[in-house]
C-alpha atoms as a PDB file:
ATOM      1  CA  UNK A   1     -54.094 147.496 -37.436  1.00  0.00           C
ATOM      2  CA  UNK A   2     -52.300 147.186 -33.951  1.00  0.00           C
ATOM      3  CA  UNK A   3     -51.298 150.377 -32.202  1.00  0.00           C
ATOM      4  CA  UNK A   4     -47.786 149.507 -33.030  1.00  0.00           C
ATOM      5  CA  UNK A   5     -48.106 149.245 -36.186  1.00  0.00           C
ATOM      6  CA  UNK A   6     -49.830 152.711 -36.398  1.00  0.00           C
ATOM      7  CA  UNK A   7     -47.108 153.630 -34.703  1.00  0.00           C
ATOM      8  CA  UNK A   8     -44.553 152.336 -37.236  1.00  0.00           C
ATOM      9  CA  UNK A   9     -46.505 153.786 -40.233  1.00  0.00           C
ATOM     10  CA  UNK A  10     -46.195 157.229 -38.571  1.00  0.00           C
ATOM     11  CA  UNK A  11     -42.646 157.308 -38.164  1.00  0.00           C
ATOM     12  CA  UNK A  12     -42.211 156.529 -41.330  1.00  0.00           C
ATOM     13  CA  UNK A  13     -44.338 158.592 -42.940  1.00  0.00           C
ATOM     14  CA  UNK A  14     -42.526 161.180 -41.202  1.00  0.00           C
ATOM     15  CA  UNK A  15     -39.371 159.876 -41.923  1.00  0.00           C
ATOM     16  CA  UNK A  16     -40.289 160.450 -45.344  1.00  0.00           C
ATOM     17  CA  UNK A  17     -41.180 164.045 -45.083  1.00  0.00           C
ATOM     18  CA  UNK A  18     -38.215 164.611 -43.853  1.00  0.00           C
ATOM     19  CA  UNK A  19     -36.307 162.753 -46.470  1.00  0.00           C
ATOM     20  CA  UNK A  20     -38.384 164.896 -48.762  1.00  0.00           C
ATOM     21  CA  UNK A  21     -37.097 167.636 -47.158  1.00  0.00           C
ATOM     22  CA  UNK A  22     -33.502 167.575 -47.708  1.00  0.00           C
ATOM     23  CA  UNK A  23     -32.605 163.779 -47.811  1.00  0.00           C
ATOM     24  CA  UNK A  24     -33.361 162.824 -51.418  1.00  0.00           C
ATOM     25  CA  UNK A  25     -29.966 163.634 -53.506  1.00  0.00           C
ATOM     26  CA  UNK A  26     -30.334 166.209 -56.444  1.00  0.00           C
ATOM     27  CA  UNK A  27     -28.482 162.420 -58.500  1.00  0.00           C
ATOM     28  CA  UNK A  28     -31.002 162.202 -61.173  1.00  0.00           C
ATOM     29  CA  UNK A  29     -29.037 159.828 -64.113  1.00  0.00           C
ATOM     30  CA  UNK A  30     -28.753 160.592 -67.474  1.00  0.00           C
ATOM     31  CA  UNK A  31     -31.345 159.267 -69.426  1.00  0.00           C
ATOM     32  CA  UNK A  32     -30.611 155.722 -70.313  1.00  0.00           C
ATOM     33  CA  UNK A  33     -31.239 156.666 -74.188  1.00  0.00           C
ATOM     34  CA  UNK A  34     -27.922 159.332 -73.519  1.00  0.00           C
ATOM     35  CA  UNK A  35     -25.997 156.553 -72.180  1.00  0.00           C
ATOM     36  CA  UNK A  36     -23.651 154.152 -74.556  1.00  0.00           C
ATOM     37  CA  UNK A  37     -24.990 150.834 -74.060  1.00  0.00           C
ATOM     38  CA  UNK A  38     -22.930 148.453 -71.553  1.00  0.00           C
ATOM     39  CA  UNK A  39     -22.093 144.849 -73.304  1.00  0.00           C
ATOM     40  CA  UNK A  40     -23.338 142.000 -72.909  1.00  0.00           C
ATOM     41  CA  UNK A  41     -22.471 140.349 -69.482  1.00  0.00           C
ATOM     42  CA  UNK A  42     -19.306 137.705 -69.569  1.00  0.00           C
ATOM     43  CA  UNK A  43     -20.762 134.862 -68.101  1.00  0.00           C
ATOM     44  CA  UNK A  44     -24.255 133.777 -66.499  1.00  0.00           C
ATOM     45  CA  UNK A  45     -22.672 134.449 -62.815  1.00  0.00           C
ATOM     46  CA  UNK A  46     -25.087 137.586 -62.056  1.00  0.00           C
ATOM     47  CA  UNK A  47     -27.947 138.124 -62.832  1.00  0.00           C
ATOM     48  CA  UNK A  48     -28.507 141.872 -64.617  1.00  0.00           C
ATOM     49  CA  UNK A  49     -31.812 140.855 -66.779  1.00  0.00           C
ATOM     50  CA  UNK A  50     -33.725 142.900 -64.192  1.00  0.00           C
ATOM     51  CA  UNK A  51     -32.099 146.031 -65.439  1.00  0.00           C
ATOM     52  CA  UNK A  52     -33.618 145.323 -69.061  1.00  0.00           C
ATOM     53  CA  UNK A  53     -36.821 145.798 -67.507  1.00  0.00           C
ATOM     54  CA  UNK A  54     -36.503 149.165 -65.958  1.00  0.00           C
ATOM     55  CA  UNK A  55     -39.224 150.885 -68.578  1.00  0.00           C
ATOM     56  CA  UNK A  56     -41.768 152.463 -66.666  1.00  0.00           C
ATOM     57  CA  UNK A  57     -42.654 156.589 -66.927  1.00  0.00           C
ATOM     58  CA  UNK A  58     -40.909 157.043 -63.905  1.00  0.00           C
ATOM     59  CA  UNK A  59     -38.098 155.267 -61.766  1.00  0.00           C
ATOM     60  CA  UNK A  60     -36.586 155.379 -58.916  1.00  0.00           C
ATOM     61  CA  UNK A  61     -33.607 153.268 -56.777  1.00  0.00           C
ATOM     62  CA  UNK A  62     -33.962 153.541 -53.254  1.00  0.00           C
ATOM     63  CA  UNK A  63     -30.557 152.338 -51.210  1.00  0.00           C
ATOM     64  CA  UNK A  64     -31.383 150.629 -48.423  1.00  0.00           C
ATOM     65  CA  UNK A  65     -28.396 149.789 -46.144  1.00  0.00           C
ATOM     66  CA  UNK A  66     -30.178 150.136 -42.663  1.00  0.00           C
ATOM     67  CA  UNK A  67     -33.286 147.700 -41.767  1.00  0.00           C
ATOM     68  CA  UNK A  68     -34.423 151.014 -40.045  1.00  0.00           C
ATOM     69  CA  UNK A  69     -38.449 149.663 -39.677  1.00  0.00           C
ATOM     70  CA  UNK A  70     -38.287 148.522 -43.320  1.00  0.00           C
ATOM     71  CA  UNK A  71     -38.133 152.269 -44.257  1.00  0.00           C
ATOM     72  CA  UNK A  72     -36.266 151.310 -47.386  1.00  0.00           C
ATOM     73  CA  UNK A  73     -39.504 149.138 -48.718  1.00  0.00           C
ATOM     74  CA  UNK A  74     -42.039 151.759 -47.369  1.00  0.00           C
ATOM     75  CA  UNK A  75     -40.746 154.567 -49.125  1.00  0.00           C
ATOM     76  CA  UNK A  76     -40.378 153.144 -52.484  1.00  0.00           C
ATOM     77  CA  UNK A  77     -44.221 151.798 -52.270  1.00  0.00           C
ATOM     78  CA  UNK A  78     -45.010 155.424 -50.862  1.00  0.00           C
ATOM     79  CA  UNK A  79     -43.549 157.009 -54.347  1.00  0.00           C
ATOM     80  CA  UNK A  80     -45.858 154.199 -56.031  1.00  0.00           C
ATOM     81  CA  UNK A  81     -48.978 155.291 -54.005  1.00  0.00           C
ATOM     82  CA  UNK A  82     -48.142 158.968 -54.309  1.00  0.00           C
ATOM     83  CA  UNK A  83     -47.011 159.065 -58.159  1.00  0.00           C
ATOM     84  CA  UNK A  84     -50.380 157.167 -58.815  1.00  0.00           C
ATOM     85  CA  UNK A  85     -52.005 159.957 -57.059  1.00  0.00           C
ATOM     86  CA  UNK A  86     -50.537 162.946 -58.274  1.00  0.00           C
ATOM     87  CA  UNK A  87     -49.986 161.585 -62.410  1.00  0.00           C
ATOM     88  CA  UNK A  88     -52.220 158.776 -62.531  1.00  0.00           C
ATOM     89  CA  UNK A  89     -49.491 156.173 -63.029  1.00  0.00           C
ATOM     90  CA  UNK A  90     -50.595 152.112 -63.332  1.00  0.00           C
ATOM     91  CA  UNK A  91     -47.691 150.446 -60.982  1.00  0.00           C
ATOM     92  CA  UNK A  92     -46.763 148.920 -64.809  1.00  0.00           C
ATOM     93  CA  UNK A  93     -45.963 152.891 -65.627  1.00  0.00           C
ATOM     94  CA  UNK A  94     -43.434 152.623 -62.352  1.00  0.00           C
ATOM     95  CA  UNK A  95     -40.063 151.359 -61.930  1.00  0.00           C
ATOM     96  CA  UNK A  96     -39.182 151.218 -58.272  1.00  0.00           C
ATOM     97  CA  UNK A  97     -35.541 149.320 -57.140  1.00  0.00           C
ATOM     98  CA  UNK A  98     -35.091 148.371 -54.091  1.00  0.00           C
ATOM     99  CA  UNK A  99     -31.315 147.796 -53.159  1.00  0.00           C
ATOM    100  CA  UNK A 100     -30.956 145.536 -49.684  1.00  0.00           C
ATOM    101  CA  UNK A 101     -27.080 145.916 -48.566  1.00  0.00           C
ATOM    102  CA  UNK A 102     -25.000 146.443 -45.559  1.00  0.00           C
ATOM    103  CA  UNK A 103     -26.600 145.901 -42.016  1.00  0.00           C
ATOM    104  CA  UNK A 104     -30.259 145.241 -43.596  1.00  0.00           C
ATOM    105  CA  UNK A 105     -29.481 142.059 -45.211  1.00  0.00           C
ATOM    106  CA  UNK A 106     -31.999 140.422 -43.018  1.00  0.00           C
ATOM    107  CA  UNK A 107     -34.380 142.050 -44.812  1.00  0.00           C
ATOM    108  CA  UNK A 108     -33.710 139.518 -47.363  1.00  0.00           C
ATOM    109  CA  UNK A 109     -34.149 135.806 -45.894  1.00  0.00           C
ATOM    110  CA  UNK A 110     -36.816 134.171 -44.857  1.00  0.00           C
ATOM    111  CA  UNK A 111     -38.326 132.959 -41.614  1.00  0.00           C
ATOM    112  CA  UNK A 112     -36.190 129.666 -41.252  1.00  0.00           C
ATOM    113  CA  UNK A 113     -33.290 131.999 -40.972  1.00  0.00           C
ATOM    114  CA  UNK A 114     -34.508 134.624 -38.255  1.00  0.00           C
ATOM    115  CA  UNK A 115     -36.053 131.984 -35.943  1.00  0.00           C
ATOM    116  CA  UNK A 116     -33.040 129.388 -36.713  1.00  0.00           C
ATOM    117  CA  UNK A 117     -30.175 132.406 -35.736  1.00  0.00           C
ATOM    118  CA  UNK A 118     -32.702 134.486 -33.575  1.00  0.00           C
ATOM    119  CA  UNK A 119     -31.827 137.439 -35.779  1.00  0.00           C
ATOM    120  CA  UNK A 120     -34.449 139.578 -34.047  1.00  0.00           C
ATOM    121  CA  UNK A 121     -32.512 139.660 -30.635  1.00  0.00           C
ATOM    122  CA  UNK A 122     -29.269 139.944 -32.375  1.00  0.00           C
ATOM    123  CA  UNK A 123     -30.870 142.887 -34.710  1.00  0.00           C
ATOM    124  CA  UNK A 124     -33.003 144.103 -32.080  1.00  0.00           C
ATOM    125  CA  UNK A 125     -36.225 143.762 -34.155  1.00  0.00           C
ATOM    126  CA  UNK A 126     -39.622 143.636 -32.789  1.00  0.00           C
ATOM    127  CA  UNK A 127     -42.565 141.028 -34.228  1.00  0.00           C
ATOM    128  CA  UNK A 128     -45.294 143.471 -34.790  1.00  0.00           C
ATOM    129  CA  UNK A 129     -48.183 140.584 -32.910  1.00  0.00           C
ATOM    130  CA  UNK A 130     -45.981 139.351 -30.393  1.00  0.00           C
ATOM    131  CA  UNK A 131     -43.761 141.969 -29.201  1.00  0.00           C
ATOM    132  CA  UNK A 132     -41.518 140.098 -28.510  1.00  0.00           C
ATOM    133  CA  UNK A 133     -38.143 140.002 -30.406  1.00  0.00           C
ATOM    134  CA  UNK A 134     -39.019 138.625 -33.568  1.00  0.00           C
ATOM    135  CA  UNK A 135     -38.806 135.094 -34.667  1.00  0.00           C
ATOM    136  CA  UNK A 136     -39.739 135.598 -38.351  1.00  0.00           C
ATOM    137  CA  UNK A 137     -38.962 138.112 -40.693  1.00  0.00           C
ATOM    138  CA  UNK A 138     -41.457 140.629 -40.035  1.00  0.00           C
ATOM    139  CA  UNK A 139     -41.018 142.610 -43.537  1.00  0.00           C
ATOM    140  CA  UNK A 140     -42.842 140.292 -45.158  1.00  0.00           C
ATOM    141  CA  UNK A 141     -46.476 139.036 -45.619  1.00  0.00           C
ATOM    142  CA  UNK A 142     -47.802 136.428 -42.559  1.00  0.00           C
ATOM    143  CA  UNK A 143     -51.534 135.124 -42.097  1.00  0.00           C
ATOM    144  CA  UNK A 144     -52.856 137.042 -38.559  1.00  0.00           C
ATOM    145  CA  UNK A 145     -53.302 134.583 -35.464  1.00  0.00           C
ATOM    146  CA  UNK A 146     -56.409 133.617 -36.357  1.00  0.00           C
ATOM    147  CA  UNK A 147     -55.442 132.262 -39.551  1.00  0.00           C
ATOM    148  CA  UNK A 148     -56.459 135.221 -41.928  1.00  0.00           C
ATOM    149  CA  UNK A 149     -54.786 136.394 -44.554  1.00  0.00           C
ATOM    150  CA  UNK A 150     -52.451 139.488 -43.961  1.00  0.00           C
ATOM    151  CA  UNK A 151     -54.077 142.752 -45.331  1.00  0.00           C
ATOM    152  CA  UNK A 152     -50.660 145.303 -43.935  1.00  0.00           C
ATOM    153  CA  UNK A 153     -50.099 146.763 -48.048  1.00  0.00           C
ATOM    154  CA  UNK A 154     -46.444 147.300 -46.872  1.00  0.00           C
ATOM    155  CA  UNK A 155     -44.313 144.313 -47.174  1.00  0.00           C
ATOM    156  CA  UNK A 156     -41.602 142.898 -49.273  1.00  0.00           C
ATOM    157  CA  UNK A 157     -43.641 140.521 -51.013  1.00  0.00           C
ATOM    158  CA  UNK A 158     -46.421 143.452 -51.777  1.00  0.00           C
ATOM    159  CA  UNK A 159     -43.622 145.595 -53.211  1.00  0.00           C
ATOM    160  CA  UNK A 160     -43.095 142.572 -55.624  1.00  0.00           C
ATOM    161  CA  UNK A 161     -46.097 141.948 -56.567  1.00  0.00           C
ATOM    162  CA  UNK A 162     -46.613 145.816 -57.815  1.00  0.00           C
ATOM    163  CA  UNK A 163     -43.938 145.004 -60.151  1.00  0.00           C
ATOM    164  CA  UNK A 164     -41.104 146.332 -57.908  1.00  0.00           C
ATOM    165  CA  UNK A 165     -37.372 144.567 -58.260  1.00  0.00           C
ATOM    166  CA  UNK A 166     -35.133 143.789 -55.242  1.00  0.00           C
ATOM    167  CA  UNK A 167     -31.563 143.452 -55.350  1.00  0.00           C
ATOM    168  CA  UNK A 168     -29.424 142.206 -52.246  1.00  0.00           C
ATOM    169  CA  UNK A 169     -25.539 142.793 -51.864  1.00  0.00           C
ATOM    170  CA  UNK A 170     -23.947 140.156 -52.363  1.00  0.00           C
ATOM    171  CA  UNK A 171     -21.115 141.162 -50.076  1.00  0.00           C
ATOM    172  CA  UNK A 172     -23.247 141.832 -47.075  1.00  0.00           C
ATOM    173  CA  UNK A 173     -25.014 138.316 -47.868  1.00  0.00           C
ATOM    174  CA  UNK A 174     -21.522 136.680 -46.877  1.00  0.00           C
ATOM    175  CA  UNK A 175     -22.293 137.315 -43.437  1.00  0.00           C
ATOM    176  CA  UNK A 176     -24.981 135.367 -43.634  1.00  0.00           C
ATOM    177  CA  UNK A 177     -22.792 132.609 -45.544  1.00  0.00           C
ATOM    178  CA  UNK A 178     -20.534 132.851 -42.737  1.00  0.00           C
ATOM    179  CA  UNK A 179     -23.015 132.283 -39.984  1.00  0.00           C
ATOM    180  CA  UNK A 180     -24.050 129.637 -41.656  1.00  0.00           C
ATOM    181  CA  UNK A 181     -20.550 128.083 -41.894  1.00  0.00           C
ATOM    182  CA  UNK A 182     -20.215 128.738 -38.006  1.00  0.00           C
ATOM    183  CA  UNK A 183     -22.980 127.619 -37.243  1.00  0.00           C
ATOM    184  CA  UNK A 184     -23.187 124.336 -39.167  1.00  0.00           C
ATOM    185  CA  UNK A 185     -19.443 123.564 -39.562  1.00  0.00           C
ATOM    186  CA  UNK A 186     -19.804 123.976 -43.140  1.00  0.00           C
ATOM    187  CA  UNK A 187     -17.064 124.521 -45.521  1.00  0.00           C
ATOM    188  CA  UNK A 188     -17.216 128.224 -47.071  1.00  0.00           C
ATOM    189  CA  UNK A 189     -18.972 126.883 -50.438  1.00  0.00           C
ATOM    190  CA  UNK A 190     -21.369 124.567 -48.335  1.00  0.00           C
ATOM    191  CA  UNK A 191     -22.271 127.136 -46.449  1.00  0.00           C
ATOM    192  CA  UNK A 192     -23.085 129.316 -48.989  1.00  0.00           C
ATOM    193  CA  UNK A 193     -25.293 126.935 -50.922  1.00  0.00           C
ATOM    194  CA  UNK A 194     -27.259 126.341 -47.517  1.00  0.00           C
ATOM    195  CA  UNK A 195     -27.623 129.820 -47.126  1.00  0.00           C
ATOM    196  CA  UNK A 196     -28.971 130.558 -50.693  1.00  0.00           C
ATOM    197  CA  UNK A 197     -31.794 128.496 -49.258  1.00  0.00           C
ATOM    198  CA  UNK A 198     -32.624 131.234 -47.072  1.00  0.00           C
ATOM    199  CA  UNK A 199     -32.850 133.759 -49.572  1.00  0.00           C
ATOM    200  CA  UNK A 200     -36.628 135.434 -50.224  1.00  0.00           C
ATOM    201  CA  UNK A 201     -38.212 134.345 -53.518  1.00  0.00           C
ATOM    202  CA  UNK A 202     -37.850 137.180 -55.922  1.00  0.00           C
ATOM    203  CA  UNK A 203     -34.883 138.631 -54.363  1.00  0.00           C
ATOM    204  CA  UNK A 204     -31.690 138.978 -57.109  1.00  0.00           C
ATOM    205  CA  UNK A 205     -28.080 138.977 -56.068  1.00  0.00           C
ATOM    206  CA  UNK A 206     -25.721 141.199 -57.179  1.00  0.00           C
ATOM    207  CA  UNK A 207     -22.345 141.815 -56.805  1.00  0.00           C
ATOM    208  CA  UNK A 208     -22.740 144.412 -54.425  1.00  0.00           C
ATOM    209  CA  UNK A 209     -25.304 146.905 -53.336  1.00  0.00           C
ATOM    210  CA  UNK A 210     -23.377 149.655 -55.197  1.00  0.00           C
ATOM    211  CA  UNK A 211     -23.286 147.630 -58.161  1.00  0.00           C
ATOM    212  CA  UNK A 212     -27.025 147.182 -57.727  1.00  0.00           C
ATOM    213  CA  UNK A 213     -28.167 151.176 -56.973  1.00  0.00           C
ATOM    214  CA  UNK A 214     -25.511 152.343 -60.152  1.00  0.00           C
ATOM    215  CA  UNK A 215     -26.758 149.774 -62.028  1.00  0.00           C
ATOM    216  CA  UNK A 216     -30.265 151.096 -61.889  1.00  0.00           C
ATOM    217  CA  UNK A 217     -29.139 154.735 -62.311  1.00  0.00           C
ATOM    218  CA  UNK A 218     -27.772 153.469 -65.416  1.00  0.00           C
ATOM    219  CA  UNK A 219     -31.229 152.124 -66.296  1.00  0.00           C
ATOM    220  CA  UNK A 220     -32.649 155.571 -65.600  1.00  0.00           C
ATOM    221  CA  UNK A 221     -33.283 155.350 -62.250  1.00  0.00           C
ATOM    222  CA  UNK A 222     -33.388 158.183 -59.988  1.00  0.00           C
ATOM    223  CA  UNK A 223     -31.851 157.612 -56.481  1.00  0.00           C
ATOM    224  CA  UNK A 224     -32.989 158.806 -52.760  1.00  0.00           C
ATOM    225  CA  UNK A 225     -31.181 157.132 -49.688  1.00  0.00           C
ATOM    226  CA  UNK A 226     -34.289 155.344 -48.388  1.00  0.00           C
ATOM    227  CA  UNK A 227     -33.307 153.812 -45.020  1.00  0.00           C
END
């Protein structure tokens, strides 16, 4: 692990003492068994099927609407590791919701995007190996320069593969629809289709972050402000 990297890890792990310190919100839901149950969505538009899947011992949302060194991510793997530790939890035993809104929508498209609209410049974000501003989304997993597979546990892609769920506003994501449109000279619902092409594997829409973190709450989920 590069020296910046260390570096990154310890800011956010102190980051995270401090959240523990005053920055988590006493907003622990009802439990979901309390709660009357919402109906049946209207249409197939969104996709809420995640929320049927919140089951786990323990949950938590964590509201991500700052990139802020993929603190958002880091965090909610953090109360994985750290829940595993202290109760003994399987990550099957833990629901952990990430919600991507606002100014970290980056977060959630892939490299095409970041080297195609040099979102690291514009973002001011850092590729961890070249130091330079980054040409690839760096919160997710990339084989090392010499080809081998990358062993970094904290990613976007690691998160889902623990069993975590990732939501992105969809009203931040029109930014990225309109970039596109600008961009390619694309009408508004060519552009958006194009840009859907950018979006991570694994990471669900929603109508809007808010929907997505009270959503979860509904589910059961506690929330902390992660980013």
């Amino acid at each position: 692990m590069g020296s910046d990297r260390r570096s990154f890890l310890g800011r956010l792990v102190a980051g995270a003492a401090a959240a523990a310190g005053g920055v988590a919100l006493d907003t622990a839901p009802l439990a979901a068994a309390d709660l009357p149950p919402l109906p049946p969505p209207v249409d197939d538009k969104w996709n809420v099927a995640w929320a049927d899947k919140i089951t786990g011992r323990a949950r938590g949302v964590f509201d991500s609407p700052e990139i802020n060194d993929g603190g958002g991510f880091f965090r909610a793997m953090l109360w994985m590791n750290q829940y595993k530790e202290v109760y003994g939890l399987k990550d099957e035993e833990l629901s952990a919701v990430l919600v991507i809104r606002h100014a970290a929508i980056a977060m959630a498209v892939n490299d095409e995007y970041w080297a195609a609209y040099k979102a690291g410049k514009a973002l001011k974000v850092k590729d961890w190996t070249t130091r330079k501003w980054a040409e690839r989304n760096p919160y997710i997993s990339h084989p090392t320069p010499d080809g081998k597979p990358d062993t970094n546990p904290y990613s976007l892609d690691a998160f889902m593969k623990r069993g975590g769920t990732i939501l992105a506003c969809n009203l931040a994501f029109a930014q990225i629809v309109y970039e596109v449109g600008q961009r390619e000279k694309l009408a508004r619902a060519e552009a958006r289709t194009k840009a859907l092409t950018y979006l991570l594997p694994g990471v669900i829409l929603q109508p809007s972050g808010v929907f997505g973190v009270l959503r979860a709450q509904a589910a059961g989920c506690s929330y902390i402000m992660a980013s």
